[in-house]
N, C-alpha and C. Protein backbone atom coordinates (compact mmCIF):
# COMPACT_ATOMS: atom_id res chain seq x y z
N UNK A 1 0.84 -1.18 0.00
CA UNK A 1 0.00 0.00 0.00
C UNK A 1 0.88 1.23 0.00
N UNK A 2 0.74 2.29 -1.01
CA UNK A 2 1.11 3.81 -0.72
C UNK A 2 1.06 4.22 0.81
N UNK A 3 2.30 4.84 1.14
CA UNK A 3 2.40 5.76 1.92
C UNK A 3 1.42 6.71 2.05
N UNK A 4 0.82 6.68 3.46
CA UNK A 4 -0.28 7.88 3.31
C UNK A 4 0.14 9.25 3.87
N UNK A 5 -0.92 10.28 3.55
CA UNK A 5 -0.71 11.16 3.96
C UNK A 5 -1.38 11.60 5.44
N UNK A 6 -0.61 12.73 5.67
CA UNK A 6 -1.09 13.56 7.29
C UNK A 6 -2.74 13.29 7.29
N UNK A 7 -3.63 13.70 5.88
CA UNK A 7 -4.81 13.57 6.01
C UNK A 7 -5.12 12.27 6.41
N UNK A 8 -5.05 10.97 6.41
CA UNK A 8 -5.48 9.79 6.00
C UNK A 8 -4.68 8.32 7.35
N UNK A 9 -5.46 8.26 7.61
CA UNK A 9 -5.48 6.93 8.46
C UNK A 9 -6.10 5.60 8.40
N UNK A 10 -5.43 4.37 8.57
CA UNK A 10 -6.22 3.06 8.25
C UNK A 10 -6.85 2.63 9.19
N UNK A 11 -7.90 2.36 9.35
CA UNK A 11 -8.99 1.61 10.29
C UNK A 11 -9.00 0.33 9.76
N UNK A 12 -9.36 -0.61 11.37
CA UNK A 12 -9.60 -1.63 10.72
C UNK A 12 -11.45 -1.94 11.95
N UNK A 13 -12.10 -3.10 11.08
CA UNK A 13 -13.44 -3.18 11.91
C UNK A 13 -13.97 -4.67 12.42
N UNK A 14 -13.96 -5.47 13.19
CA UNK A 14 -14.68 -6.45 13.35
C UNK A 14 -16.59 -6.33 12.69
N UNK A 15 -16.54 -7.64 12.63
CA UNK A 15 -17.83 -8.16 12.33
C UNK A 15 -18.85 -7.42 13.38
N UNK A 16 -19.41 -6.44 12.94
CA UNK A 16 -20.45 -5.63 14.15
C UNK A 16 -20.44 -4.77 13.96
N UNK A 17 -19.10 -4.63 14.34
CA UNK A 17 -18.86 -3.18 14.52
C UNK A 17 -19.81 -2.30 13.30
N UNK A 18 -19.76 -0.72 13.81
CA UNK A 18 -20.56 0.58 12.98
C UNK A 18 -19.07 1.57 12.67
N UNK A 19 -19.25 1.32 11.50
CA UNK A 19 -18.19 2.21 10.73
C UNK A 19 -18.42 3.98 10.84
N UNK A 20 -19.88 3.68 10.33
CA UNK A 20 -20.79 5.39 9.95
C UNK A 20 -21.88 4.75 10.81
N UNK A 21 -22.42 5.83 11.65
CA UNK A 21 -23.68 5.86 12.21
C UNK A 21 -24.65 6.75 11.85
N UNK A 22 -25.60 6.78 11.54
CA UNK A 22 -26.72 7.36 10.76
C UNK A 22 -27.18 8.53 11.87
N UNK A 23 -27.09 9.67 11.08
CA UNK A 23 -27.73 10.88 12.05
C UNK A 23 -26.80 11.11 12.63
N UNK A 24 -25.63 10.83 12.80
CA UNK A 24 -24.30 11.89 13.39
C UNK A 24 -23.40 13.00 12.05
N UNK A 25 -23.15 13.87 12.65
CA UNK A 25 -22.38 14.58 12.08
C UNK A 25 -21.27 14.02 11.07
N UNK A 26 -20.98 14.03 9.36
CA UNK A 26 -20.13 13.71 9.23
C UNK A 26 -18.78 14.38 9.13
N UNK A 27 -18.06 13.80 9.31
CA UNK A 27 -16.44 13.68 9.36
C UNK A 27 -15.33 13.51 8.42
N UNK A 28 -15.49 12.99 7.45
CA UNK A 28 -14.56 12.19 6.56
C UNK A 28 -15.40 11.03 5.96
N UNK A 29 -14.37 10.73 4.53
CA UNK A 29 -14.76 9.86 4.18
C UNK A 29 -13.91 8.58 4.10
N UNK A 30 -14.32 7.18 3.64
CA UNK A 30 -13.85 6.39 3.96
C UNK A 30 -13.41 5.35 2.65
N UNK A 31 -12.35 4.61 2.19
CA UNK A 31 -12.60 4.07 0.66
C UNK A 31 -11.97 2.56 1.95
N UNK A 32 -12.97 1.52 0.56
CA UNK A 32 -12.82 0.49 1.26
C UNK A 32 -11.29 -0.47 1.04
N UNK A 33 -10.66 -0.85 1.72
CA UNK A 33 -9.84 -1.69 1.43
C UNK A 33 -9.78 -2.97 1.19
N UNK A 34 -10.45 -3.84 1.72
CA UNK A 34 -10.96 -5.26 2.47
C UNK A 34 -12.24 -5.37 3.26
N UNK A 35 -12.82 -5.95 2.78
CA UNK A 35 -14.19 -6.51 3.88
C UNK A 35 -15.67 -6.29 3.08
N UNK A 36 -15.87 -6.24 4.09
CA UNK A 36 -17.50 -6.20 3.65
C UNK A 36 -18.65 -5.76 4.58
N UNK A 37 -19.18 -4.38 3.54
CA UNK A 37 -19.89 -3.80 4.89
C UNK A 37 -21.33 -3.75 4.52
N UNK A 38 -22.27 -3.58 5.13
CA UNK A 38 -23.70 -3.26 5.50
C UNK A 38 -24.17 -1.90 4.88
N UNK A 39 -24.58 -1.60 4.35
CA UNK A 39 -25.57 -0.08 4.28
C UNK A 39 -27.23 0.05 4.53
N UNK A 40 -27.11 0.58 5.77
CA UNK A 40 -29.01 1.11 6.56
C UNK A 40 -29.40 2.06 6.56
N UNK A 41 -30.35 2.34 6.27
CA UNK A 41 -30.80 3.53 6.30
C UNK A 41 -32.41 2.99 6.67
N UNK A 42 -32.56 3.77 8.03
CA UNK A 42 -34.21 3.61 8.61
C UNK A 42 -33.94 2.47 9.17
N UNK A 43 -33.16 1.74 9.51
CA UNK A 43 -33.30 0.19 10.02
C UNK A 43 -33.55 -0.53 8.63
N UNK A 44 -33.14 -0.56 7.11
CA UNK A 44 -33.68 -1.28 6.53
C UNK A 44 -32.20 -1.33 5.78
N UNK A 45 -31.75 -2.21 5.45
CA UNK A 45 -30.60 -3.16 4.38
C UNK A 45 -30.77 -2.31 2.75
N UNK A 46 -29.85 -1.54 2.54
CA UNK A 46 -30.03 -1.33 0.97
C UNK A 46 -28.65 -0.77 0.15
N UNK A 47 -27.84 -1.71 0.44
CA UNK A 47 -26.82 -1.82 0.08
C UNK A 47 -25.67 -3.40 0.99
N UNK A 48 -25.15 -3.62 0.13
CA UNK A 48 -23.95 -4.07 0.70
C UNK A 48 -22.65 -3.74 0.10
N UNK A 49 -21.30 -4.00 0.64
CA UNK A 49 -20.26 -2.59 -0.39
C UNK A 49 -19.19 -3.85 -0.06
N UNK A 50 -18.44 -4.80 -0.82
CA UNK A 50 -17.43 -5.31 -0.87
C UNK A 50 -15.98 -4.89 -1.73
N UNK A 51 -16.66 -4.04 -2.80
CA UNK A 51 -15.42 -3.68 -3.64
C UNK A 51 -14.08 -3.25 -3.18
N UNK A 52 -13.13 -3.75 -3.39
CA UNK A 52 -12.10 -2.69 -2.68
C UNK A 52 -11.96 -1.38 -4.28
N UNK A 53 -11.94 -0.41 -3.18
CA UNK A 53 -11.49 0.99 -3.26
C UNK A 53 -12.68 1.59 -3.55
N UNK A 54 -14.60 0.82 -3.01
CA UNK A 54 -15.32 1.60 -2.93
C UNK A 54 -15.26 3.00 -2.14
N UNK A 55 -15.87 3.70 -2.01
CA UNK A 55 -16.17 5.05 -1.06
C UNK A 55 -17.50 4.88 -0.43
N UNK A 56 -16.91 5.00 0.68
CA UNK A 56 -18.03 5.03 1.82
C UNK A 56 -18.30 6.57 2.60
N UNK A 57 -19.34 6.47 2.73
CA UNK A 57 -20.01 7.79 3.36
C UNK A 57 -19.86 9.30 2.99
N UNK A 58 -19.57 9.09 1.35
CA UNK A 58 -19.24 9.96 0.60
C UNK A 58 -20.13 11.17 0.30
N UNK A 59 -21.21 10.89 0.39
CA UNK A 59 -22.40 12.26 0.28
C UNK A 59 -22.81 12.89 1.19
N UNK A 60 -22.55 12.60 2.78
CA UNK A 60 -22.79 13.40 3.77
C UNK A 60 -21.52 14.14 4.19
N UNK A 61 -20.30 13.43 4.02
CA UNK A 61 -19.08 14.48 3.59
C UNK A 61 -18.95 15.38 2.56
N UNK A 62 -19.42 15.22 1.45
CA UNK A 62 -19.48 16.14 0.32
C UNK A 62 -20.43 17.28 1.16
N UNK A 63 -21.82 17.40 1.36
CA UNK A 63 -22.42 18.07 1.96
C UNK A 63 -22.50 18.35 3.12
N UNK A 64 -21.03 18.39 3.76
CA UNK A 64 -20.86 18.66 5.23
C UNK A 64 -22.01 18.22 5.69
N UNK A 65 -23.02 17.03 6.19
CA UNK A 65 -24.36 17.32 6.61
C UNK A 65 -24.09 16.38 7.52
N UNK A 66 -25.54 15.61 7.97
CA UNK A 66 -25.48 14.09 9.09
C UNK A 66 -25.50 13.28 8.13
N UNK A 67 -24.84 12.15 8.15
CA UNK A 67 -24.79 10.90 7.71
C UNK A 67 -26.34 10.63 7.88
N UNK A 68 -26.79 10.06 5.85
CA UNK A 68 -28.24 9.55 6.09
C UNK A 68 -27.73 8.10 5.80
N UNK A 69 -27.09 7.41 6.35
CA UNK A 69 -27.10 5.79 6.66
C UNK A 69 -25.93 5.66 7.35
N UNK A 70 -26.37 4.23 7.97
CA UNK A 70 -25.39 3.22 8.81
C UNK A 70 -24.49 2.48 8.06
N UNK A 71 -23.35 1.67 8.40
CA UNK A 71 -22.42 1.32 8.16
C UNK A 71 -21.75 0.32 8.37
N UNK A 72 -22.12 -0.83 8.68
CA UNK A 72 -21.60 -1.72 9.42
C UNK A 72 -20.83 -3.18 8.86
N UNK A 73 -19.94 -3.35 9.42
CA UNK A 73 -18.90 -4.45 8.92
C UNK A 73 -19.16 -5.91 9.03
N UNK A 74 -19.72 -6.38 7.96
CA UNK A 74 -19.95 -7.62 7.84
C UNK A 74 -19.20 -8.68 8.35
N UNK A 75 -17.63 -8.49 8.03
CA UNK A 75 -16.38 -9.12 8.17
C UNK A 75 -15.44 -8.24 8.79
N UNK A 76 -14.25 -8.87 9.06
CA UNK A 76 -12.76 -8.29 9.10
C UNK A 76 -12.70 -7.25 8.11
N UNK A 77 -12.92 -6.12 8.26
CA UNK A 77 -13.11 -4.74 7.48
C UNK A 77 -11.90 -3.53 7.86
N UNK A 78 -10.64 -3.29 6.73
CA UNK A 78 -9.99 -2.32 7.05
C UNK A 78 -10.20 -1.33 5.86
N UNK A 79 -10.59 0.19 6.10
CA UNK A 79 -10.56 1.49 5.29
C UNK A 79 -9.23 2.23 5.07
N UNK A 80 -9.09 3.02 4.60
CA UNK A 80 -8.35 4.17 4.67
C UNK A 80 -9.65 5.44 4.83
N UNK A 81 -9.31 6.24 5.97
CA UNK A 81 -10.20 7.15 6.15
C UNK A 81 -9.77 8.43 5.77
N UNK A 82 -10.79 9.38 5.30
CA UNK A 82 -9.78 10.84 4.98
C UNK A 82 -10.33 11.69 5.62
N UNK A 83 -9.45 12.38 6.70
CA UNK A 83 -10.30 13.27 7.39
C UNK A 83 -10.87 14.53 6.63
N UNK A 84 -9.72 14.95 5.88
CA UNK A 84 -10.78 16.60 4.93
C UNK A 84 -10.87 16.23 3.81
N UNK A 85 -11.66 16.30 3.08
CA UNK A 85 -12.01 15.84 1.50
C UNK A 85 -11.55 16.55 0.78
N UNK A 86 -11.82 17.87 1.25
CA UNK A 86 -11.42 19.25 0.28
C UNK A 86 -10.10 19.04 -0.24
N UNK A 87 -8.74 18.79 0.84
CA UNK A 87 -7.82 18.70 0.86
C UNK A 87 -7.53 17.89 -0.13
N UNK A 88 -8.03 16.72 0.18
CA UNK A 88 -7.83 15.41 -0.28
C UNK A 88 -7.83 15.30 -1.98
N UNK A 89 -9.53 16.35 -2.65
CA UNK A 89 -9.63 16.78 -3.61
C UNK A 89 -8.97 17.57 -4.44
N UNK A 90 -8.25 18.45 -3.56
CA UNK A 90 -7.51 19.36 -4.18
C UNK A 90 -5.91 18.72 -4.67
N UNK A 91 -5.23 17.05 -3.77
CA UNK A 91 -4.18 16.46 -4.20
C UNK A 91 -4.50 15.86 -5.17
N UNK A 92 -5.35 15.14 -4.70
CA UNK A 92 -6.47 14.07 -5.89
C UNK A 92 -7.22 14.17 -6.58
N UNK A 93 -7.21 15.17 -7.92
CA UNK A 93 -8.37 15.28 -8.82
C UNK A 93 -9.34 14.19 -9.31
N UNK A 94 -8.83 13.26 -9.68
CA UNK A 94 -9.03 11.99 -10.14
C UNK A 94 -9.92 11.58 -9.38
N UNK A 95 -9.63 11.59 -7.84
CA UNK A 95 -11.08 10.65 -6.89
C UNK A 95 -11.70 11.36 -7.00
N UNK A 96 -12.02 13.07 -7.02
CA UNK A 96 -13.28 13.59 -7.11
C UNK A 96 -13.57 13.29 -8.61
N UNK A 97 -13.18 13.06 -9.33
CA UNK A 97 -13.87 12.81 -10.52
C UNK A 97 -14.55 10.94 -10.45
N UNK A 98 -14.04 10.27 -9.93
CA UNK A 98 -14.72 9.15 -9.63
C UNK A 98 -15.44 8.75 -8.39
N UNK A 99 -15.45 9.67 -7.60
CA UNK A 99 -16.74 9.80 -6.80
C UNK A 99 -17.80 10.29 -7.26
N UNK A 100 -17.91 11.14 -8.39
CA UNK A 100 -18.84 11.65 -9.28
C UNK A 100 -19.31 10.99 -10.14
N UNK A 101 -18.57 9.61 -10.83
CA UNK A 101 -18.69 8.96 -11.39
C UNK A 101 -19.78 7.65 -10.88
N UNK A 102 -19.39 7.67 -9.55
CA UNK A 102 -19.78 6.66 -9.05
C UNK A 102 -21.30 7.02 -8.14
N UNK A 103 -21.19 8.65 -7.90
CA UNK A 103 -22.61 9.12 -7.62
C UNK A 103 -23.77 9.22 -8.33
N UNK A 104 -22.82 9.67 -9.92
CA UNK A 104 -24.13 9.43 -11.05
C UNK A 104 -25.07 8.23 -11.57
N UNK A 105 -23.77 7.10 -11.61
CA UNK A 105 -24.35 5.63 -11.41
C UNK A 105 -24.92 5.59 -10.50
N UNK A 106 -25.01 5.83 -9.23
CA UNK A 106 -26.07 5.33 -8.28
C UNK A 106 -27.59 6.02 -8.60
N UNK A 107 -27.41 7.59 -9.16
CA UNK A 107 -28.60 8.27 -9.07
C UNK A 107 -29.34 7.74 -10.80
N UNK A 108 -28.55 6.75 -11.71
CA UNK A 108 -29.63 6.45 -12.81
C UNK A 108 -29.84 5.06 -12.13
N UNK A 109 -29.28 3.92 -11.29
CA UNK A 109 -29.91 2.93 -10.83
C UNK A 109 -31.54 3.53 -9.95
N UNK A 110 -31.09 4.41 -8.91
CA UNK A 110 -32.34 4.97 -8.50
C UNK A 110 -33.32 5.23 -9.40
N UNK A 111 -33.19 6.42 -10.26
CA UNK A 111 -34.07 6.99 -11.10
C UNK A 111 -34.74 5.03 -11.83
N UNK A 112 -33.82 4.54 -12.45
CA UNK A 112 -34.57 2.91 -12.73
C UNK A 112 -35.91 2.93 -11.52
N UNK A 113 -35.28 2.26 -10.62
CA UNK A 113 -36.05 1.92 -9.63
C UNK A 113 -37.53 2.69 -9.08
N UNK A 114 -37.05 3.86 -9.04
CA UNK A 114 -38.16 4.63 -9.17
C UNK A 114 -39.30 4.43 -10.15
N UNK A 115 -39.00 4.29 -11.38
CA UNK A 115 -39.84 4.01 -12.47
C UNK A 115 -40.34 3.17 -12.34
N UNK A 116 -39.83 2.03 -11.96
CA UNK A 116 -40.44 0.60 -12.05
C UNK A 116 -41.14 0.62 -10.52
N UNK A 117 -41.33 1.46 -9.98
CA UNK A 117 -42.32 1.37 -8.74
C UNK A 117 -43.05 1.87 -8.51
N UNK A 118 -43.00 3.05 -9.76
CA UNK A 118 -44.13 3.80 -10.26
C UNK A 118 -45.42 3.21 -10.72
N UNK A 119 -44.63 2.75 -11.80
CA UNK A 119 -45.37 1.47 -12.52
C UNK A 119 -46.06 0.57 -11.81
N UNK A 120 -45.34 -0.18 -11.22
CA UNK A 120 -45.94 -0.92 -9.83
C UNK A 120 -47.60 -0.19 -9.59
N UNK A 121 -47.12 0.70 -8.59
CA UNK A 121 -48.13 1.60 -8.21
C UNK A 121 -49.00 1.44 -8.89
N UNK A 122 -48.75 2.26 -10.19
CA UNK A 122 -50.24 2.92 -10.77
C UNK A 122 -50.69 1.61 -11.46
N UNK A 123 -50.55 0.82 -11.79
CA UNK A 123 -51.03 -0.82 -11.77
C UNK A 123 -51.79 -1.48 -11.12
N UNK A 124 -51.33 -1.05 -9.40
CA UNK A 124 -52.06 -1.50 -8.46
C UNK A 124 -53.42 -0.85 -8.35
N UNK A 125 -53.13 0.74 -8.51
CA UNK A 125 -54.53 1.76 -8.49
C UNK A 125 -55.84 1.11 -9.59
N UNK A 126 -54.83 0.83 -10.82
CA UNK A 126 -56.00 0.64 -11.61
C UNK A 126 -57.13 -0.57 -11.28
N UNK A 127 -56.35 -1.37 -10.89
CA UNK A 127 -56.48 -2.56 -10.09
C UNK A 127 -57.47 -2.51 -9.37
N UNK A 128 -57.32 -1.34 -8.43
CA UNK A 128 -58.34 -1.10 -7.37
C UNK A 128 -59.28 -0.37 -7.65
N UNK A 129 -59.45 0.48 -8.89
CA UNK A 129 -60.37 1.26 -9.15
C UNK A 129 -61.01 -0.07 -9.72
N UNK A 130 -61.13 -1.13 -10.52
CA UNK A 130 -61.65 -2.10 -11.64
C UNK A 130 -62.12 -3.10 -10.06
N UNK A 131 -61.54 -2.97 -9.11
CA UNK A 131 -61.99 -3.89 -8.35
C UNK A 131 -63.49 -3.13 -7.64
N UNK A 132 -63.02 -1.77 -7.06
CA UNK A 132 -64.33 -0.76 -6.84
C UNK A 132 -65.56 -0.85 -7.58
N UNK A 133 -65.14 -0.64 -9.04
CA UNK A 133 -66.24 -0.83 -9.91
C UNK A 133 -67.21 -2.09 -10.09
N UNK A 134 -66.73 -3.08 -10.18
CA UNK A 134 -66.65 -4.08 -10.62
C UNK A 134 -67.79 -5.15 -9.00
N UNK A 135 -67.36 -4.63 -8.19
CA UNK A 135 -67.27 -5.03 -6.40
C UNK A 135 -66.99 -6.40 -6.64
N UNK A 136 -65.81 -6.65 -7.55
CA UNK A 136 -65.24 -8.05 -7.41
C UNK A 136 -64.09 -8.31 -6.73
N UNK A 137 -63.36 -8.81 -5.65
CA UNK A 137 -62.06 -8.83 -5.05
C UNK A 137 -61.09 -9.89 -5.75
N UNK A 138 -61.37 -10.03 -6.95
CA UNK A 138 -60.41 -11.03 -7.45
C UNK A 138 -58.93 -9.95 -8.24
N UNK A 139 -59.07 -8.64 -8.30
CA UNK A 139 -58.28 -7.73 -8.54
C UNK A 139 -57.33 -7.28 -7.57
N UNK A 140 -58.26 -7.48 -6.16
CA UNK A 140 -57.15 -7.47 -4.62
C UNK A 140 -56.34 -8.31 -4.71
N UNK A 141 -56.76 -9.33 -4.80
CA UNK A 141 -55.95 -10.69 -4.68
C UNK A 141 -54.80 -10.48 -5.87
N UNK A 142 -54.81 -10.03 -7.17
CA UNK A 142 -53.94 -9.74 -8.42
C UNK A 142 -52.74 -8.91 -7.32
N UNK A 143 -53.46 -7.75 -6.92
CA UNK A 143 -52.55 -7.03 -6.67
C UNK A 143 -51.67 -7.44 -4.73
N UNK A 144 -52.26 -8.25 -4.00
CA UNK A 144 -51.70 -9.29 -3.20
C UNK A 144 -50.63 -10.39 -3.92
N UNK A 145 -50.72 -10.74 -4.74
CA UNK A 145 -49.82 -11.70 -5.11
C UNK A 145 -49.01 -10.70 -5.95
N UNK A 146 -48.72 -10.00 -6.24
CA UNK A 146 -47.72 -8.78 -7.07
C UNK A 146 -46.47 -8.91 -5.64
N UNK A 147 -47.24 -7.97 -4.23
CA UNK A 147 -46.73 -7.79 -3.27
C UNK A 147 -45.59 -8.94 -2.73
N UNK A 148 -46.68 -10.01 -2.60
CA UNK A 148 -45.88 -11.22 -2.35
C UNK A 148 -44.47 -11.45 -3.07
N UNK A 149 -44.92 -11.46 -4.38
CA UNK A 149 -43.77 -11.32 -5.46
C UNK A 149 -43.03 -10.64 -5.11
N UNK A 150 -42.76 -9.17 -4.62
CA UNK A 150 -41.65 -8.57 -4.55
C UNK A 150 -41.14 -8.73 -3.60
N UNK A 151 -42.20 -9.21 -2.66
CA UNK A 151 -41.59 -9.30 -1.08
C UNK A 151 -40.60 -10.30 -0.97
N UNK A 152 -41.13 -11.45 -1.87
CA UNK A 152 -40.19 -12.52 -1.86
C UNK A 152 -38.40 -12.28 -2.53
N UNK A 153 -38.55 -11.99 -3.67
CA UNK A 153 -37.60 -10.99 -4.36
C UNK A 153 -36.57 -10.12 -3.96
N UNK A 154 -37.43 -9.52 -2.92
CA UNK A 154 -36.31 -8.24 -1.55
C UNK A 154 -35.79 -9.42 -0.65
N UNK A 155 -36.35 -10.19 -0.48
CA UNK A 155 -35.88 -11.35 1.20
C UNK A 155 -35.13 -12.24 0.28
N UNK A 156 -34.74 -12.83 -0.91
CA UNK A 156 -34.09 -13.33 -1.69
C UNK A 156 -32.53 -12.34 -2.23
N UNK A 157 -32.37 -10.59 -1.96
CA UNK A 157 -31.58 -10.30 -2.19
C UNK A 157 -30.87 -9.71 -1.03
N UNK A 158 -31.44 -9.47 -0.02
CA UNK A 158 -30.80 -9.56 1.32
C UNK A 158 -30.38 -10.47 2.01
């Protein structure tokens, strides 16, 4: 591994342990070296991050703000942490350009997801308006077994 700088220190995390805690002030950010961590937000699983040289907790450092998710180490988990970004940005052009890279990919997977739950939705409405009309519940049940479907789907990728 490169010699680091004054900014930058290696952490390492047991299995448990909370890297980022959700709703505290952030601090720095973190790129992964080894392991495998957790991402929560609300108490709910929506991420897991194994890559080495992902970035962790990168958007509540960008926006000086509170960390909106948790963090937690699946495994034997060591980072390199950076305490000022700015700094960090200003040695390293390159990572701010691939933290950007890697923010935009996340925001067209979202934007996906969004769509397709849109869809979802207004599927279900029609559903329920044809079931209203109709006063048949065999359209509830359509849109009960949809649910099921995804439910099963989310508990299959967690």
């Amino acid at each position: 591994m490169a010699d680091l700088s004054d900014n930058q220190e290696v952490r390492e995390y047991k299995p448990g342990d909370v890297v980022i805690q959700e709703g505290k002030l952030a601090e720095g950010l973190f790129i992964l070296m080894a392991g495998k961590v957790d991402v929560v937000v609300k108490e709910v699983k929506v991420a897991e991050i194994s890559d080495k040289g992902a970035f962790i907790g990168e958007i509540a450092s960008l926006l000086r703000c509170r960390r909106i998710a948790s963090v937690q180490a699946v495994e034997p988990t060591r980072v390199i942490y950076i305490r000022d970004i700015t700094e960090h940005f200003t040695e390293n052009p390159a990572v701010a350009f691939s933290i950007a890279k890697t923010l935009a990919s996340r925001i067209m997977d979202l934007n996906s997801k969004i769509v397709d739950y849109q869809k979802e939705v207004e599927a279900w409405v029609e559903k329920g308006i044809t079931a209203l009309e109709t006063g048949s519940f065999v359209p509830f049940e359509d849109i009960l077994k949809d649910m099921q479907q995804i439910l099963h789907k989310s508990r299959a990728q967690n």
